[in-house]
PDB file of N, CA and C in Angstrom:
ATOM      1  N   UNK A   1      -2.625  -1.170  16.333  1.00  0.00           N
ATOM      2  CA  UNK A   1      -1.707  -0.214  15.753  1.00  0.00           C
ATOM      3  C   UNK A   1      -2.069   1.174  16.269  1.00  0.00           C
ATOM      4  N   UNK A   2      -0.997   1.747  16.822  1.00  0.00           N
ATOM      5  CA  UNK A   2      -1.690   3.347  17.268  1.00  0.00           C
ATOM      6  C   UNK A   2      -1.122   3.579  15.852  1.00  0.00           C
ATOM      7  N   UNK A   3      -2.595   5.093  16.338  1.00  0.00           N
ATOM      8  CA  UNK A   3      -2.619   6.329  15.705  1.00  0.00           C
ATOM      9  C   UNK A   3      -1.118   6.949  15.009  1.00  0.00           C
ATOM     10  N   UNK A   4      -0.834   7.024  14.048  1.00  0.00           N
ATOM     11  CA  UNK A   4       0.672   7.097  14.029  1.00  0.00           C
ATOM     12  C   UNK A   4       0.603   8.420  13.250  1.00  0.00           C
ATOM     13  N   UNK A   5      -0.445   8.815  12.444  1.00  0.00           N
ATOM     14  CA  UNK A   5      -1.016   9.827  11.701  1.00  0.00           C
ATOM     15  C   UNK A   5      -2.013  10.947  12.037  1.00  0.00           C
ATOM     16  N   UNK A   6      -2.061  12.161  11.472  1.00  0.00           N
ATOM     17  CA  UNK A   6      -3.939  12.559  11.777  1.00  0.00           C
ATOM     18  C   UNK A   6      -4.284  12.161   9.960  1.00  0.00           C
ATOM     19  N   UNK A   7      -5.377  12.011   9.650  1.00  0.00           N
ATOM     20  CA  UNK A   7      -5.529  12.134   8.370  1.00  0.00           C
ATOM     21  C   UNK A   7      -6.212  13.374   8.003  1.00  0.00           C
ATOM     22  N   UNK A   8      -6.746  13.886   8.661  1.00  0.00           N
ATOM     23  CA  UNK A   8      -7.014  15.566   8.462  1.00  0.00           C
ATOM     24  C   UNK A   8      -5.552  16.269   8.359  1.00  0.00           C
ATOM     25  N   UNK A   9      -4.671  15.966   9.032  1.00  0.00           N
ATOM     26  CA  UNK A   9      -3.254  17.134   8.844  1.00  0.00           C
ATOM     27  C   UNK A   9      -2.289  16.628   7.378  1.00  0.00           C
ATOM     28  N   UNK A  10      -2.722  15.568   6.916  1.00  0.00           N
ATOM     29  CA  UNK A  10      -2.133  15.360   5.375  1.00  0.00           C
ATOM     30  C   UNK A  10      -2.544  16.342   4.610  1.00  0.00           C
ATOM     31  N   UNK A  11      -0.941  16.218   3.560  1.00  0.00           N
ATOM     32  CA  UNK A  11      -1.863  17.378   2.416  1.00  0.00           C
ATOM     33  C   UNK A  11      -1.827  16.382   0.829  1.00  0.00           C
ATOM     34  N   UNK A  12      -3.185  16.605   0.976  1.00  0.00           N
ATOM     35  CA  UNK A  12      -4.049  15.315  -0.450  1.00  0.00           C
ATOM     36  C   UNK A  12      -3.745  16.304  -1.655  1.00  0.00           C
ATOM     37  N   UNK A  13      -3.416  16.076  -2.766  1.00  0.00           N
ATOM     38  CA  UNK A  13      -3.579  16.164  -4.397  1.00  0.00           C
ATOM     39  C   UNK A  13      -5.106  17.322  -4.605  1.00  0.00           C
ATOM     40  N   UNK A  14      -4.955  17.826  -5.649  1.00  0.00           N
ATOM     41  CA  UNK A  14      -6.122  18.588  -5.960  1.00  0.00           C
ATOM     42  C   UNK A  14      -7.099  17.150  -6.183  1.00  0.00           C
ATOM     43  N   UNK A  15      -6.985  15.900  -6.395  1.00  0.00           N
ATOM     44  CA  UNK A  15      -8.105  14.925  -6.301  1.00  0.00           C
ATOM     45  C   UNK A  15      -8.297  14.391  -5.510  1.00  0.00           C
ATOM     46  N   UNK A  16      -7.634  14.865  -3.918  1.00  0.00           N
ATOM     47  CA  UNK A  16      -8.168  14.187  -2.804  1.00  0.00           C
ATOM     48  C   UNK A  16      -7.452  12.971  -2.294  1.00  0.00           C
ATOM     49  N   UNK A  17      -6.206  12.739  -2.938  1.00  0.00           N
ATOM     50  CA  UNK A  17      -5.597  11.595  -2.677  1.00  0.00           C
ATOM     51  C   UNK A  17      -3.832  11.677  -2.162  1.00  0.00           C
ATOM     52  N   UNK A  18      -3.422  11.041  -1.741  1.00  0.00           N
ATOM     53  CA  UNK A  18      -1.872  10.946  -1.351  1.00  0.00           C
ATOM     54  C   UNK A  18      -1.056   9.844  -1.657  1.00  0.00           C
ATOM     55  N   UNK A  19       0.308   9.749  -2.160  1.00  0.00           N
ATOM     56  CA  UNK A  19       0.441   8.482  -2.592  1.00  0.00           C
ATOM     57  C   UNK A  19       0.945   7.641  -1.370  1.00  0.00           C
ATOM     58  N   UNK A  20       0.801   6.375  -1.077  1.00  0.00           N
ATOM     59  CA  UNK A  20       1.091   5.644  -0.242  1.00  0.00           C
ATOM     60  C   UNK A  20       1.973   4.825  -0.949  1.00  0.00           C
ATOM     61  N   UNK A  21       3.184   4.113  -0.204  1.00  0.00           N
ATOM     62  CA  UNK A  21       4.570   3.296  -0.396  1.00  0.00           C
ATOM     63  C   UNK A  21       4.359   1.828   0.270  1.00  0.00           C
ATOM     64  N   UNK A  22       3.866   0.980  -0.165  1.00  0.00           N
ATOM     65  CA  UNK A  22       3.695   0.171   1.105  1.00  0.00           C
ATOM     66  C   UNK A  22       4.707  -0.945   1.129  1.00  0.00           C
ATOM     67  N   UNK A  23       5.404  -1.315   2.080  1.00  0.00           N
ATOM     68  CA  UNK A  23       6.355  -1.742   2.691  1.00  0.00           C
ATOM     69  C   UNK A  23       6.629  -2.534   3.222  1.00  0.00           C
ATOM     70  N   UNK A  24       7.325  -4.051   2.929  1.00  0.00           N
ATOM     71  CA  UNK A  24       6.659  -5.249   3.539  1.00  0.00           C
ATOM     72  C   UNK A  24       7.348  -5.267   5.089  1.00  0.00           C
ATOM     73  N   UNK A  25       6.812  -5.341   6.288  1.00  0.00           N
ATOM     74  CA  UNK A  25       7.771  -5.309   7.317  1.00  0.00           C
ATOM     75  C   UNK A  25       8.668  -6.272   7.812  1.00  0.00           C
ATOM     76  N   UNK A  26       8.379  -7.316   7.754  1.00  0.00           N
ATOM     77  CA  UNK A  26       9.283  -8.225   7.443  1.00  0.00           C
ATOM     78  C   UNK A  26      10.567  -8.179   7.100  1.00  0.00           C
ATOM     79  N   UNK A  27      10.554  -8.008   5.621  1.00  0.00           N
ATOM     80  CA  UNK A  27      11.607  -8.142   4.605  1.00  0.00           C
ATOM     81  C   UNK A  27      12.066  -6.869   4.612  1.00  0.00           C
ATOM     82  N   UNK A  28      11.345  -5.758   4.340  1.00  0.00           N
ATOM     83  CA  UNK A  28      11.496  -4.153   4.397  1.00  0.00           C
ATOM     84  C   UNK A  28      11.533  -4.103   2.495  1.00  0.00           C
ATOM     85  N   UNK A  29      11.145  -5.076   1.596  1.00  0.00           N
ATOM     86  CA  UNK A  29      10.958  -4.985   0.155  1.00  0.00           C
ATOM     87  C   UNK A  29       9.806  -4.053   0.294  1.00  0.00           C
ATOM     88  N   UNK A  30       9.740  -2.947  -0.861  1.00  0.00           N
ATOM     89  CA  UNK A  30       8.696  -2.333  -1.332  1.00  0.00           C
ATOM     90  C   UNK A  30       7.856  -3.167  -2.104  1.00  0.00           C
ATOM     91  N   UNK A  31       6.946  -2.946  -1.938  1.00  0.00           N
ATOM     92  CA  UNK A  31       6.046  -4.287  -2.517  1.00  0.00           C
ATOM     93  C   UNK A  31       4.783  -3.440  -3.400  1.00  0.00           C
ATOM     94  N   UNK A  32       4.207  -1.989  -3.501  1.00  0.00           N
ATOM     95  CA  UNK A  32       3.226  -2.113  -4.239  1.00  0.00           C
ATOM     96  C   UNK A  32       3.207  -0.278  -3.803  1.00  0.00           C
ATOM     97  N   UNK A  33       2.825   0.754  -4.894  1.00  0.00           N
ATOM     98  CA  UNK A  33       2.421   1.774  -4.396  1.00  0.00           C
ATOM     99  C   UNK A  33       1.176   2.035  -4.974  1.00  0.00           C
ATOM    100  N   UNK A  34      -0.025   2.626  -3.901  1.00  0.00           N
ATOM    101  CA  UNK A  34      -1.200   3.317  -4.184  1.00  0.00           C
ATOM    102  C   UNK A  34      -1.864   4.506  -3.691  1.00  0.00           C
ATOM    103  N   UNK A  35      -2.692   4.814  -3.681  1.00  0.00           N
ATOM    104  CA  UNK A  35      -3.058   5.647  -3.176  1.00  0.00           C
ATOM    105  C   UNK A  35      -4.337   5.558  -2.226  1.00  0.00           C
ATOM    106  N   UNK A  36      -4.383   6.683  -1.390  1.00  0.00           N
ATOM    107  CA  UNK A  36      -5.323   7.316  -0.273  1.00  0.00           C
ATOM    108  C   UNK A  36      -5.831   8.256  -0.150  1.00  0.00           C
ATOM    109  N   UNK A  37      -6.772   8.656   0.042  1.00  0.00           N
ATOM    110  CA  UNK A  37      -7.875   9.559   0.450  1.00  0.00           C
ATOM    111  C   UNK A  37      -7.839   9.787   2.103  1.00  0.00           C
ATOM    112  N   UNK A  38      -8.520  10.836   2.417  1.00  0.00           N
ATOM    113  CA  UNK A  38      -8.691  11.267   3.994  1.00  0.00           C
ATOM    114  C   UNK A  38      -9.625   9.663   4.794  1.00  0.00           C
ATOM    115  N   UNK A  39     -10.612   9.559   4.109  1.00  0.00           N
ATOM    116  CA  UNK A  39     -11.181   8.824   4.563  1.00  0.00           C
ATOM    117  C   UNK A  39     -10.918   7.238   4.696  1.00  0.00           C
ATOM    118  N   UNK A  40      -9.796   6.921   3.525  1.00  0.00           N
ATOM    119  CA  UNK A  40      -9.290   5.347   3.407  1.00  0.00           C
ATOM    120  C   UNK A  40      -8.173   5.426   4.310  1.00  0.00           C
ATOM    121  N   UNK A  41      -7.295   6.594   4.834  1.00  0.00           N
ATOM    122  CA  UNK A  41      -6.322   6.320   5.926  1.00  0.00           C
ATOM    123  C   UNK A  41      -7.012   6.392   7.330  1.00  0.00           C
ATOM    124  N   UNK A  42      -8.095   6.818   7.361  1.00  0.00           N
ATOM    125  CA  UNK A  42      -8.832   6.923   8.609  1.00  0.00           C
ATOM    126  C   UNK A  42      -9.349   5.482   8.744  1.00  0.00           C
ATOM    127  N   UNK A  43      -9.749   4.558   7.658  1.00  0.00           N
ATOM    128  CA  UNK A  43     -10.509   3.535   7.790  1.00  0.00           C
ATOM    129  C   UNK A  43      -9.059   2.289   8.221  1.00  0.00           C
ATOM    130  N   UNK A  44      -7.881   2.843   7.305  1.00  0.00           N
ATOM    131  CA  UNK A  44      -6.593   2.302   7.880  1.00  0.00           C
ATOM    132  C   UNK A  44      -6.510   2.087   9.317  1.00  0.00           C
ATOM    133  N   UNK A  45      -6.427   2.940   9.234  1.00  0.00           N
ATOM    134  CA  UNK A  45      -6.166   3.585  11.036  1.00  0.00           C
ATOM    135  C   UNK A  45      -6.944   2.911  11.767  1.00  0.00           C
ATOM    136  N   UNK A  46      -8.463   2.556  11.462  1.00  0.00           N
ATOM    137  CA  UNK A  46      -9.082   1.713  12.480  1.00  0.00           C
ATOM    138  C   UNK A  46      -8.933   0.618  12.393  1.00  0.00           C
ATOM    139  N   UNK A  47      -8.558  -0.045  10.784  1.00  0.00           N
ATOM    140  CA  UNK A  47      -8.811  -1.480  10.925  1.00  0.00           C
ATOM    141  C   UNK A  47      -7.768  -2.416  11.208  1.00  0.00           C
ATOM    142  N   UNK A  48      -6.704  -1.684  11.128  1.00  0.00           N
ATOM    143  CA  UNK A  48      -5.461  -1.742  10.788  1.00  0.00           C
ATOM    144  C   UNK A  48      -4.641  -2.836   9.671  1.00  0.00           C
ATOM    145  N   UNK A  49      -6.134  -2.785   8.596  1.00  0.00           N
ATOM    146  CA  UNK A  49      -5.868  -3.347   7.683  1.00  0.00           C
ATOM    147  C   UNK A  49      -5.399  -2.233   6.710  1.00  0.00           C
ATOM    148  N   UNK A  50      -4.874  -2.431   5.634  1.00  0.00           N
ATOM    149  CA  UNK A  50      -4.653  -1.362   4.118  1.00  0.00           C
ATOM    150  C   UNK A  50      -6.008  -1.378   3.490  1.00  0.00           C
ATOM    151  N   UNK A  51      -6.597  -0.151   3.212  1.00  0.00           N
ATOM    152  CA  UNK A  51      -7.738   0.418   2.842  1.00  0.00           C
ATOM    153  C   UNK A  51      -7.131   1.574   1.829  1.00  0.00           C
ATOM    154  N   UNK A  52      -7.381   1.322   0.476  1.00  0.00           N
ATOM    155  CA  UNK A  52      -6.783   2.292  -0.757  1.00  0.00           C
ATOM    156  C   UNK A  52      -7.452   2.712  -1.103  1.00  0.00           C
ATOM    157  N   UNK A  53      -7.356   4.194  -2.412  1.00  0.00           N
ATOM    158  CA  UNK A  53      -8.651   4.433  -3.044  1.00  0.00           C
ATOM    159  C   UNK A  53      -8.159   3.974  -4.863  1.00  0.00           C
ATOM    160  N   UNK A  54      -8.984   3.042  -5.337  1.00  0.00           N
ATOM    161  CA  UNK A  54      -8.985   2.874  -6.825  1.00  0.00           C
ATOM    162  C   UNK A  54      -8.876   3.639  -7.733  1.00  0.00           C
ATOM    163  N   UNK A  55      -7.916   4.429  -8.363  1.00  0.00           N
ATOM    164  CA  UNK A  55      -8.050   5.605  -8.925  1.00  0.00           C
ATOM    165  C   UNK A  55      -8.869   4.953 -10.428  1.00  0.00           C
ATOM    166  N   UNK A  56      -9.291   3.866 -10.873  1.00  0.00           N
ATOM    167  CA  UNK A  56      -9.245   2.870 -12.596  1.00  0.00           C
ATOM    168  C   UNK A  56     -10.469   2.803 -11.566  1.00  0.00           C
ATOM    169  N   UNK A  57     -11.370   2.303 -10.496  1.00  0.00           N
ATOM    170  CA  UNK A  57     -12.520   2.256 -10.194  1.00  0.00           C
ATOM    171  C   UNK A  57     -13.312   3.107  -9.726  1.00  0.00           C
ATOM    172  N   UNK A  58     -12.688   4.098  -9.332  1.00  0.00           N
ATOM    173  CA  UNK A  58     -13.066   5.432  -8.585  1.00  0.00           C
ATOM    174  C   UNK A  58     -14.154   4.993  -7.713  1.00  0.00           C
ATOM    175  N   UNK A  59     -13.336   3.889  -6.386  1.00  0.00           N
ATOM    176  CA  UNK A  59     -14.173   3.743  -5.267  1.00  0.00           C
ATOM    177  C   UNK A  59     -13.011   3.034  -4.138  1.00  0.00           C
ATOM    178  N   UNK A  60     -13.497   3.049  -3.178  1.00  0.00           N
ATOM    179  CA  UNK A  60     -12.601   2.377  -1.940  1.00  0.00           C
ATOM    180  C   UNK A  60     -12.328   0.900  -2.288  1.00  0.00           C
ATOM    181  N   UNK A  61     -10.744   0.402  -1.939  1.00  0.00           N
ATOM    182  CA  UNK A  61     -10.272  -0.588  -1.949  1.00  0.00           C
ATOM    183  C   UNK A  61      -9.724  -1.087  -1.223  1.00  0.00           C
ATOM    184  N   UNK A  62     -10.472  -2.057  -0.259  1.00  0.00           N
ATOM    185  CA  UNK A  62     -10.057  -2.909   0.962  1.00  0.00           C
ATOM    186  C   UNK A  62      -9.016  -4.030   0.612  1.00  0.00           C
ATOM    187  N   UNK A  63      -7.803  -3.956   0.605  1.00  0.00           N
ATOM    188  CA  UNK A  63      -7.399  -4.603   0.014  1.00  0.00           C
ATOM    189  C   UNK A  63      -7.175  -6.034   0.431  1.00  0.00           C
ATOM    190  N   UNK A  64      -7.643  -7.128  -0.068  1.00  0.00           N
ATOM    191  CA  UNK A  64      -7.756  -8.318   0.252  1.00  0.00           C
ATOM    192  C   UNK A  64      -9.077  -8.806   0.404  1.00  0.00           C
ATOM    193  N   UNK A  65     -10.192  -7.715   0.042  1.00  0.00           N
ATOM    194  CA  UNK A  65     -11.616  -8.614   0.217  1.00  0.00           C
ATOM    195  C   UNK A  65     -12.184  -9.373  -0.922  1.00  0.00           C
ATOM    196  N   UNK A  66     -11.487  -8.986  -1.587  1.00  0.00           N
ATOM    197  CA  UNK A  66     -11.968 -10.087  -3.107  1.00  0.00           C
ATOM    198  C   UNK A  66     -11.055 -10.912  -3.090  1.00  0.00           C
ATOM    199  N   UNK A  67      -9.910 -10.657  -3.201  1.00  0.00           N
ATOM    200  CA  UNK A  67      -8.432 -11.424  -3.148  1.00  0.00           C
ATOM    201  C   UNK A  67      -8.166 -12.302  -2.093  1.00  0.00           C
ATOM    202  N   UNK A  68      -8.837 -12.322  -1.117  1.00  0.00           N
ATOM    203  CA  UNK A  68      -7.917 -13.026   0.170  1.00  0.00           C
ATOM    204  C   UNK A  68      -6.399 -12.584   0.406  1.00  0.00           C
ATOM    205  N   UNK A  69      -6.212 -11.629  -0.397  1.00  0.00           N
ATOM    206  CA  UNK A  69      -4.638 -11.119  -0.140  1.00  0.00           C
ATOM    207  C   UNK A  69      -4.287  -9.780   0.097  1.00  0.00           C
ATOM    208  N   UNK A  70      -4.705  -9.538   1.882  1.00  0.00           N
ATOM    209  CA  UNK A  70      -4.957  -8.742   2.531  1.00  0.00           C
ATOM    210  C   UNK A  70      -3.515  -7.897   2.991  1.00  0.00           C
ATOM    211  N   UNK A  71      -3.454  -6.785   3.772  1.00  0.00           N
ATOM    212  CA  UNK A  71      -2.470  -6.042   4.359  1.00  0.00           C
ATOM    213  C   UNK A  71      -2.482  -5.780   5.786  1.00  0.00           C
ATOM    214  N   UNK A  72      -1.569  -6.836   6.729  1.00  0.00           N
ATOM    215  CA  UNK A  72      -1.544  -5.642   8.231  1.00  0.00           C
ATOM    216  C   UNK A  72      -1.051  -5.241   8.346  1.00  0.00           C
ATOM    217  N   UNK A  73      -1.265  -3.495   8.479  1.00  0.00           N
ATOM    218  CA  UNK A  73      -0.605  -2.776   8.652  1.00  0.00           C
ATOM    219  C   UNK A  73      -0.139  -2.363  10.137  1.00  0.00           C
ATOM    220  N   UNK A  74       1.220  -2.065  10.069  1.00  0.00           N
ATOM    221  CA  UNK A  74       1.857  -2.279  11.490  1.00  0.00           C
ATOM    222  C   UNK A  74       2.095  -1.048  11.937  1.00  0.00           C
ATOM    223  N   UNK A  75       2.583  -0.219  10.703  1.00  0.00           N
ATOM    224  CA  UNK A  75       2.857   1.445  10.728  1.00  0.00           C
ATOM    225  C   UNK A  75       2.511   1.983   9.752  1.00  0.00           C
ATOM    226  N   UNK A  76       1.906   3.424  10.033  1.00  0.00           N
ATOM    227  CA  UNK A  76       1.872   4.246   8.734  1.00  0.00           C
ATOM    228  C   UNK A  76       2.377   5.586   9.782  1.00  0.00           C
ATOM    229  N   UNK A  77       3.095   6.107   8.542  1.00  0.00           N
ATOM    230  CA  UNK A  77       4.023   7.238   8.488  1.00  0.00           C
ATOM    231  C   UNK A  77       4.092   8.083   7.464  1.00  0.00           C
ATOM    232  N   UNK A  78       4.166   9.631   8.098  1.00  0.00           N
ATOM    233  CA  UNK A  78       3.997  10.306   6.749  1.00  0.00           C
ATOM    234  C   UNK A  78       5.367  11.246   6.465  1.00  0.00           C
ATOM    235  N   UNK A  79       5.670  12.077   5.321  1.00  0.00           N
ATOM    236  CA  UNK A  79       6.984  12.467   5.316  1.00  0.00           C
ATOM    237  C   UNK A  79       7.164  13.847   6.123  1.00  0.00           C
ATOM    238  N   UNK A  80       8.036  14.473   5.551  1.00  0.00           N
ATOM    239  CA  UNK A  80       8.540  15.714   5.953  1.00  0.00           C
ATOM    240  C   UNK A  80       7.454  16.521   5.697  1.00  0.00           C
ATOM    241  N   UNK A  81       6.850  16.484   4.423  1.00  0.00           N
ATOM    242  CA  UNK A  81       6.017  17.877   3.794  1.00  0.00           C
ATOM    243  C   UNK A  81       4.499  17.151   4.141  1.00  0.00           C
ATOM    244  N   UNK A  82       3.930  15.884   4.871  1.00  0.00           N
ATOM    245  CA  UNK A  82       2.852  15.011   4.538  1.00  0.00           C
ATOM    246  C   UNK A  82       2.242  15.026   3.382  1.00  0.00           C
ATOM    247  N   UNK A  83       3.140  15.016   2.501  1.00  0.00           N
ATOM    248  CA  UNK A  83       1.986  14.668   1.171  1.00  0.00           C
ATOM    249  C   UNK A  83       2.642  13.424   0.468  1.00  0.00           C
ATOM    250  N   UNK A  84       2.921  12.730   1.462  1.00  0.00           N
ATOM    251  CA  UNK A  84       3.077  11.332   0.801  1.00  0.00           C
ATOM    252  C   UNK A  84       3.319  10.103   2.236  1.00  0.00           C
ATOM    253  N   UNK A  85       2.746   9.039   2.120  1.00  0.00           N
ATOM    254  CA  UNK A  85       2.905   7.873   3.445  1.00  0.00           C
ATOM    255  C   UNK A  85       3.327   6.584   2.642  1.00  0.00           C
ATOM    256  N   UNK A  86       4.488   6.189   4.123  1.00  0.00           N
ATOM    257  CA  UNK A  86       4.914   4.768   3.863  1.00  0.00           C
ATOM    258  C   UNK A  86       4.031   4.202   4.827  1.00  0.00           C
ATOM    259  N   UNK A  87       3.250   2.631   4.249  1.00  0.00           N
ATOM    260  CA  UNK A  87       2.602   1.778   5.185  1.00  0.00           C
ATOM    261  C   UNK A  87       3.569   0.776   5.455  1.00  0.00           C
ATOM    262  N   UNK A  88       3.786   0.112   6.357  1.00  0.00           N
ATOM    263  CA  UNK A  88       4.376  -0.853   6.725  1.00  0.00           C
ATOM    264  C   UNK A  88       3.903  -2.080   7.181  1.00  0.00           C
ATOM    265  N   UNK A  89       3.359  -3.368   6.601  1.00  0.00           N
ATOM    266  CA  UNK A  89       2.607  -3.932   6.630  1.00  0.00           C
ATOM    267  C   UNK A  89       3.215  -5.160   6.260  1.00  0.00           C
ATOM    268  N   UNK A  90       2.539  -6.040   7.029  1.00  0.00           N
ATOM    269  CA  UNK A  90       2.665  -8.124   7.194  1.00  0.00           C
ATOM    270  C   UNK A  90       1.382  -8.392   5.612  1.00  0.00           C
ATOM    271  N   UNK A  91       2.282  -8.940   4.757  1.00  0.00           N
ATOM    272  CA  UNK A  91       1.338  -9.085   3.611  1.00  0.00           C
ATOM    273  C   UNK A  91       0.999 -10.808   3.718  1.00  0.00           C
ATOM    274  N   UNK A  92      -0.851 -10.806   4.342  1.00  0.00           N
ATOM    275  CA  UNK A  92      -1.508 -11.809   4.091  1.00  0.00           C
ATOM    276  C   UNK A  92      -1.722 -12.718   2.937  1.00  0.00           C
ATOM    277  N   UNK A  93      -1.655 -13.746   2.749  1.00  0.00           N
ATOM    278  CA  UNK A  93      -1.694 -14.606   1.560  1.00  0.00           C
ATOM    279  C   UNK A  93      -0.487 -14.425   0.614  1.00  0.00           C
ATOM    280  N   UNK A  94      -0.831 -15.068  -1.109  1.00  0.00           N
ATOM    281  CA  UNK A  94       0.263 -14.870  -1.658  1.00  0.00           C
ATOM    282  C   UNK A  94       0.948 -13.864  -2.394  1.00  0.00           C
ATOM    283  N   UNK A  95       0.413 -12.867  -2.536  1.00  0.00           N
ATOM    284  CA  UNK A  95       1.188 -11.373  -2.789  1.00  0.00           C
ATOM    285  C   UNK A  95       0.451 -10.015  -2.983  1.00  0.00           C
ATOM    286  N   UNK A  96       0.545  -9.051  -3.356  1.00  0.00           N
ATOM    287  CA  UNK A  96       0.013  -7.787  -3.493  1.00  0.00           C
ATOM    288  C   UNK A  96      -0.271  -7.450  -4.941  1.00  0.00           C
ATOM    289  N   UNK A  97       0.336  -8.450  -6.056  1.00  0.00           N
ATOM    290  CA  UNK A  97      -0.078  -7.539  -7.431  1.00  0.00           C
ATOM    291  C   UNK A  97      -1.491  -8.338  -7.910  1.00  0.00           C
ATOM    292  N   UNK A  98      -2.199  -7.287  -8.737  1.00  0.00           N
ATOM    293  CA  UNK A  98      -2.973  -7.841  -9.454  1.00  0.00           C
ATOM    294  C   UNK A  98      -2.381  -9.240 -10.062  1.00  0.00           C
ATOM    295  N   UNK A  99      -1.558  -9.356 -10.684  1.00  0.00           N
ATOM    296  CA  UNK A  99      -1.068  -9.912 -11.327  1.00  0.00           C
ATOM    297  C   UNK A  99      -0.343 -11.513 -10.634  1.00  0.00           C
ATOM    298  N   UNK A 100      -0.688 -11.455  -9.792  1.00  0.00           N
ATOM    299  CA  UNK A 100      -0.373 -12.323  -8.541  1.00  0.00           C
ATOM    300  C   UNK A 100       0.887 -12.909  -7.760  1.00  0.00           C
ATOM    301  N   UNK A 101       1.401 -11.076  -8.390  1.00  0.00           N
ATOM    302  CA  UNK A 101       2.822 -11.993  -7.761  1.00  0.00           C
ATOM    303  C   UNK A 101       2.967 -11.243  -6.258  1.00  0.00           C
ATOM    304  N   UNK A 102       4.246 -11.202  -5.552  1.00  0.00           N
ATOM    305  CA  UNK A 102       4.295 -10.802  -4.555  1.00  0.00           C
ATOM    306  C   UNK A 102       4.333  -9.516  -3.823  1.00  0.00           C
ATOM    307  N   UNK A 103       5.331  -9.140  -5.370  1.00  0.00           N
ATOM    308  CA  UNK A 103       5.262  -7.780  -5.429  1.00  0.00           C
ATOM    309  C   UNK A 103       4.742  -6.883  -6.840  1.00  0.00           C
ATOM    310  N   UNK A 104       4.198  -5.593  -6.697  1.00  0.00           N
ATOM    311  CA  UNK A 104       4.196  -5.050  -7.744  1.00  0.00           C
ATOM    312  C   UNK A 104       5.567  -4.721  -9.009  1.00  0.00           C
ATOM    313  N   UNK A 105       6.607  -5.007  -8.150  1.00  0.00           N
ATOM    314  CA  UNK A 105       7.743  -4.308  -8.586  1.00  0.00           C
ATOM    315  C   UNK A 105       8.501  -5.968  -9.001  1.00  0.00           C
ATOM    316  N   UNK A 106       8.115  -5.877 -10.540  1.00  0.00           N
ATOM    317  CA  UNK A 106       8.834  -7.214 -10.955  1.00  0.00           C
ATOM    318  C   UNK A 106       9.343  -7.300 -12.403  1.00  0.00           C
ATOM    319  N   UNK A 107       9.531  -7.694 -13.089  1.00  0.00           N
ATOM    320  CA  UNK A 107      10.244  -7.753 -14.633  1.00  0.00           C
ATOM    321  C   UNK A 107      10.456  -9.004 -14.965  1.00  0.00           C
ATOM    322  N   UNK A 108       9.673  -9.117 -16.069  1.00  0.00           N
ATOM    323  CA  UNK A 108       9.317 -11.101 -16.721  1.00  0.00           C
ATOM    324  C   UNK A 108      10.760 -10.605 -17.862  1.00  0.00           C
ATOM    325  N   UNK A 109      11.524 -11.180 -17.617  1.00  0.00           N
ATOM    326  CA  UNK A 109      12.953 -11.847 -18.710  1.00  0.00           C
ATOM    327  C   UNK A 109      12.907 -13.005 -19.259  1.00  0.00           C
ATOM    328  N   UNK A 110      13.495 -13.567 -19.896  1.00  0.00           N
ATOM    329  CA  UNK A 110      13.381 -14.608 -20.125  1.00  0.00           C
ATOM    330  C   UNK A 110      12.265 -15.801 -19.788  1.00  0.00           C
ATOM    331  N   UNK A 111      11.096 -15.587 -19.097  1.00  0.00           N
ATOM    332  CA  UNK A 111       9.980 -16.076 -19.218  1.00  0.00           C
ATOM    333  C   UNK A 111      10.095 -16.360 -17.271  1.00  0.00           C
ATOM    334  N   UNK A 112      11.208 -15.316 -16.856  1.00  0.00           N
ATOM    335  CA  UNK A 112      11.165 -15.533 -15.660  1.00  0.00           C
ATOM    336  C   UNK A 112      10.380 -14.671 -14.822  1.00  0.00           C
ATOM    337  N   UNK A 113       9.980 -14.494 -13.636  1.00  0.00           N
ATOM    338  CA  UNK A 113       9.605 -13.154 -13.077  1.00  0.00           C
ATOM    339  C   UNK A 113      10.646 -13.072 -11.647  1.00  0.00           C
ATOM    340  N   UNK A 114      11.228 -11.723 -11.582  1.00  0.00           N
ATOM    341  CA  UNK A 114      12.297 -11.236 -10.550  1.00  0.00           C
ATOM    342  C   UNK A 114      11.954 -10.011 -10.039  1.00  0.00           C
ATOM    343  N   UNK A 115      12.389  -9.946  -9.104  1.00  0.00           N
ATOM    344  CA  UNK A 115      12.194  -8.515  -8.137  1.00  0.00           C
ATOM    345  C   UNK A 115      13.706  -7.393  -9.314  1.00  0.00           C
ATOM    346  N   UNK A 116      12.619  -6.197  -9.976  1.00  0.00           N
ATOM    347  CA  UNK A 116      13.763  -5.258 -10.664  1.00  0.00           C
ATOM    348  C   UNK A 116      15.135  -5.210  -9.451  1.00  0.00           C
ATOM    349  N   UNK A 117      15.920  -5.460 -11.288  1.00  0.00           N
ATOM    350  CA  UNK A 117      17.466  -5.144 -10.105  1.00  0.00           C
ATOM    351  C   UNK A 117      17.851  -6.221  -9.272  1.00  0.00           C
ATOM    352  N   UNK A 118      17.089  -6.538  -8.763  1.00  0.00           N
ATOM    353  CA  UNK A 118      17.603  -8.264  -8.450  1.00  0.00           C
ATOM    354  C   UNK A 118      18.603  -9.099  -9.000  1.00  0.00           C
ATOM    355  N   UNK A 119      19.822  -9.574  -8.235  1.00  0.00           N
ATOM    356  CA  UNK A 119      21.038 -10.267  -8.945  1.00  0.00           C
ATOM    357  C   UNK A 119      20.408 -12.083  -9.851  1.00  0.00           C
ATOM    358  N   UNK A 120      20.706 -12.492 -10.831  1.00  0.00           N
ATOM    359  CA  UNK A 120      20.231 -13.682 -10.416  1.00  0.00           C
ATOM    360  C   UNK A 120      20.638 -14.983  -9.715  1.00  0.00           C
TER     361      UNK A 120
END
């Protein structure tokens, strides 16, 4: 994956962080938003895996090393003002939420689980 970013020219939160959108490339479904630090988009950038920062652990989060349910990231992009990035990423294994579904973005109805807004 090239360099698609600097992570020094982002502009981070008074706590050092930026929110990230991440984006399944594939499908183009939004699948999960978190956040980044200077140093977890730099570690992005090399591994070209998704590398977050835990704001509930207050430490770096590789995402998929406990989980087996990793992120390649294909693109990262930042906006108009850089204080916010979409990742664009091939999601390894079976999904991105804690919660184990595919996506973060879901709503249990009737004992079902659906992507919000989703027709049925």
């Amino acid at each position: 994956m090239p360099d698609s970013v600097d992570p020094s020219a982002l502009t981070y939160d008074a706590q050092g962080l930026i929110v990230a959108i991440v984006q399944d490339v594939d499908t183009r479904d939004v699948v999960m938003v978190a956040y980044m630090n200077q140093d977890t988009v730099r570690r992005t950038l090399e591994t070209g895996q998704a590398v977050f920062w835990s704001r509930s652990r207050q430490e770096v989060w590789h995402k998929g090393a406990t989980s087996g349910d990793y992120i390649e990231v294909h693109s990262l992009a930042a906006d108009c003002d850089s204080d916010a990035l979409v990742l664009q990423g091939r999601l390894l294994g079976s999904g991105v939420c804690h919660t184990g579904s595919r996506s973060c973005f879901v709503d249990v109805e009737d004992g079902e689980t659906r992507l919000v807004g989703a027709s049925a």
